[in-house]
C-alpha atoms as a PDB file:
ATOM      1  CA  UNK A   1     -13.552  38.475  -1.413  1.00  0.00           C
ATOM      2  CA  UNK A   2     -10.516  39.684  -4.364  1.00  0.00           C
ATOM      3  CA  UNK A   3      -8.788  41.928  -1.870  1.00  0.00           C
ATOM      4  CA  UNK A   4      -5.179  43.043  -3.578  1.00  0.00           C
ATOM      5  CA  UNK A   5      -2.128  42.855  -1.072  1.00  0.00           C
ATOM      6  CA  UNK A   6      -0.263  46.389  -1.106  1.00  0.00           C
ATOM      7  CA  UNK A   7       3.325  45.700  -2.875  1.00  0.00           C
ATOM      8  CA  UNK A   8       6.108  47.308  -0.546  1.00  0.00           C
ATOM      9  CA  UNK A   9       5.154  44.225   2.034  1.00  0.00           C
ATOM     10  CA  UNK A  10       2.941  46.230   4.240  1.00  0.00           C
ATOM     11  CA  UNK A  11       0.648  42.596   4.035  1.00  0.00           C
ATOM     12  CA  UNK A  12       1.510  40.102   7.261  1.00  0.00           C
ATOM     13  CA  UNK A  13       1.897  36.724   6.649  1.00  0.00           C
ATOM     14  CA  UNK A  14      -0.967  35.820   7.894  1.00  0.00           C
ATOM     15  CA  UNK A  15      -2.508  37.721   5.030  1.00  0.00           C
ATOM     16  CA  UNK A  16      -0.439  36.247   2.296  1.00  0.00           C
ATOM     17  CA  UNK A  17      -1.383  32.352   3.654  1.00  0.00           C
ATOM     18  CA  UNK A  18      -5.195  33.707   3.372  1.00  0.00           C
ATOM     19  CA  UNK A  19      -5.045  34.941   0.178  1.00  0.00           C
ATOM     20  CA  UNK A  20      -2.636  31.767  -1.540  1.00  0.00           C
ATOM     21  CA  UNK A  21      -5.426  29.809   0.151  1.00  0.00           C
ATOM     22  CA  UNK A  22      -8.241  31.306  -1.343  1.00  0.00           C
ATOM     23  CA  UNK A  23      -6.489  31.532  -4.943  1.00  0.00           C
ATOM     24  CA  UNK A  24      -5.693  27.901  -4.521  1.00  0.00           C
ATOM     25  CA  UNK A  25      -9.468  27.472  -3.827  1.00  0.00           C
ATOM     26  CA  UNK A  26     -10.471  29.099  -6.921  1.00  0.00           C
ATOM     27  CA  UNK A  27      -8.314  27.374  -8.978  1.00  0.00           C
ATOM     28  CA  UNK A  28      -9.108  23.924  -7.421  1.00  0.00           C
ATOM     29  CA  UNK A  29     -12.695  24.329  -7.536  1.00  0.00           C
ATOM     30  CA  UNK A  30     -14.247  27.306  -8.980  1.00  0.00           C
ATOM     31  CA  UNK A  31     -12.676  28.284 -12.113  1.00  0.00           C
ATOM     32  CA  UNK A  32     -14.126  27.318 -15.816  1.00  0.00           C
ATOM     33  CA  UNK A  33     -11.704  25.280 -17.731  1.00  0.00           C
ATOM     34  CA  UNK A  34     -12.717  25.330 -21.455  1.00  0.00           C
ATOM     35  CA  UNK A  35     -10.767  22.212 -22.912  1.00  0.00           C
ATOM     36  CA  UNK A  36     -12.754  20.115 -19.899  1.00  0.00           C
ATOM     37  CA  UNK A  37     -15.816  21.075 -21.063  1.00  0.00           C
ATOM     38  CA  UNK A  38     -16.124  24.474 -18.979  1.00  0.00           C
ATOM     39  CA  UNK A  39     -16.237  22.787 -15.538  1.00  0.00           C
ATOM     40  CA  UNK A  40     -14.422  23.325 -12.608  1.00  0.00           C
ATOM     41  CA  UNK A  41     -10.922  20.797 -12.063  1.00  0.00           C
ATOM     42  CA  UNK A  42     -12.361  18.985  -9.332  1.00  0.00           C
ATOM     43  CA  UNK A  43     -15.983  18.149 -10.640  1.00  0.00           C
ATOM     44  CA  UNK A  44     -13.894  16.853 -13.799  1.00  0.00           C
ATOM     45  CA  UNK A  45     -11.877  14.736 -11.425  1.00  0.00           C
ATOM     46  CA  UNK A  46     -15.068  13.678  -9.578  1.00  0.00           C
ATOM     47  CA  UNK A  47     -16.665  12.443 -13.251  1.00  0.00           C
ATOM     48  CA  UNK A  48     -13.357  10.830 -13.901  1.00  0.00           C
ATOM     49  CA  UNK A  49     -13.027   9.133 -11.128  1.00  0.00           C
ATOM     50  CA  UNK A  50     -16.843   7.602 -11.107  1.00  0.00           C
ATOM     51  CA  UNK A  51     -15.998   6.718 -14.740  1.00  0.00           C
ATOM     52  CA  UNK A  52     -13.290   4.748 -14.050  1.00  0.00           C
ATOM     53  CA  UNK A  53     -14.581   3.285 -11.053  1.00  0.00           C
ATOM     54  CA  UNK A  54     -17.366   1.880 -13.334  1.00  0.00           C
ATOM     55  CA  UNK A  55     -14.929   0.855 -16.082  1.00  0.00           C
ATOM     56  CA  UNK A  56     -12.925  -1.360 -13.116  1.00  0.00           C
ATOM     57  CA  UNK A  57     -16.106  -2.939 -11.811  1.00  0.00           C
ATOM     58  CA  UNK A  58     -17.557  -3.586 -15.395  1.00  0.00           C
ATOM     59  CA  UNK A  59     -14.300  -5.512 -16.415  1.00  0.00           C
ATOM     60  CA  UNK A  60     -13.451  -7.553 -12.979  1.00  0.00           C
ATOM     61  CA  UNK A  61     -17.661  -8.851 -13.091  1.00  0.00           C
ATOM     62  CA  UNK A  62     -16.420  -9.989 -16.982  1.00  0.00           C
ATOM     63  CA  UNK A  63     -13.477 -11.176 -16.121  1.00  0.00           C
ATOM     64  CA  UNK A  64     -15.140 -13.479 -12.870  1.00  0.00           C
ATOM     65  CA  UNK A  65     -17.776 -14.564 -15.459  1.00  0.00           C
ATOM     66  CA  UNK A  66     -14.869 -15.666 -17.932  1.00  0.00           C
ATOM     67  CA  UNK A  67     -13.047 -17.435 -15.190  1.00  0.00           C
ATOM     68  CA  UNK A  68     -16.490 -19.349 -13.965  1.00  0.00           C
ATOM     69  CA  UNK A  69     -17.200 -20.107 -17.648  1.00  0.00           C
ATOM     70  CA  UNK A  70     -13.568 -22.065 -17.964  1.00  0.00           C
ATOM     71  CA  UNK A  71     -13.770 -23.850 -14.274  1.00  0.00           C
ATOM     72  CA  UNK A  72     -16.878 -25.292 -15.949  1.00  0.00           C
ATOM     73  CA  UNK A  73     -15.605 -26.915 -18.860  1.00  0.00           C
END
């Protein structure tokens, strides 16, 4: 779906909002990135996301066991 717009602006705008659209989808979603591991932007922003999800939950169920622990003594 690469179609090249003809320079000399022969290409409606309609055509130009198409074709920034489907660029910005590539980039987004589709494209390798090589320091990231060669995966897409958004599946590294999905991992990232889950990670730190995880790394939130993990430290408020330590830090509600550390405050039960003190109420107790």
């Amino acid at each position: 779906m690469r179609k090249r717009l003809k320079r000399g602006g022969s290409a409606s705008l309609a055509a130009v909002e198409v074709a920034t659209l489907v660029w910005v989808d590539w980039f987004d979603n589709r494209r390798l990135l090589g320091p990231i591991g060669d995966i897409p932007p958004a599946e590294f922003e999905a991992q990232d996301s889950a990670r730190t999800l995880t790394q939130v939950t993990q430290a408020g169920t330590e830090w509600r066991f550390q405050m039960r622990a003190q109420s107790k003594t």
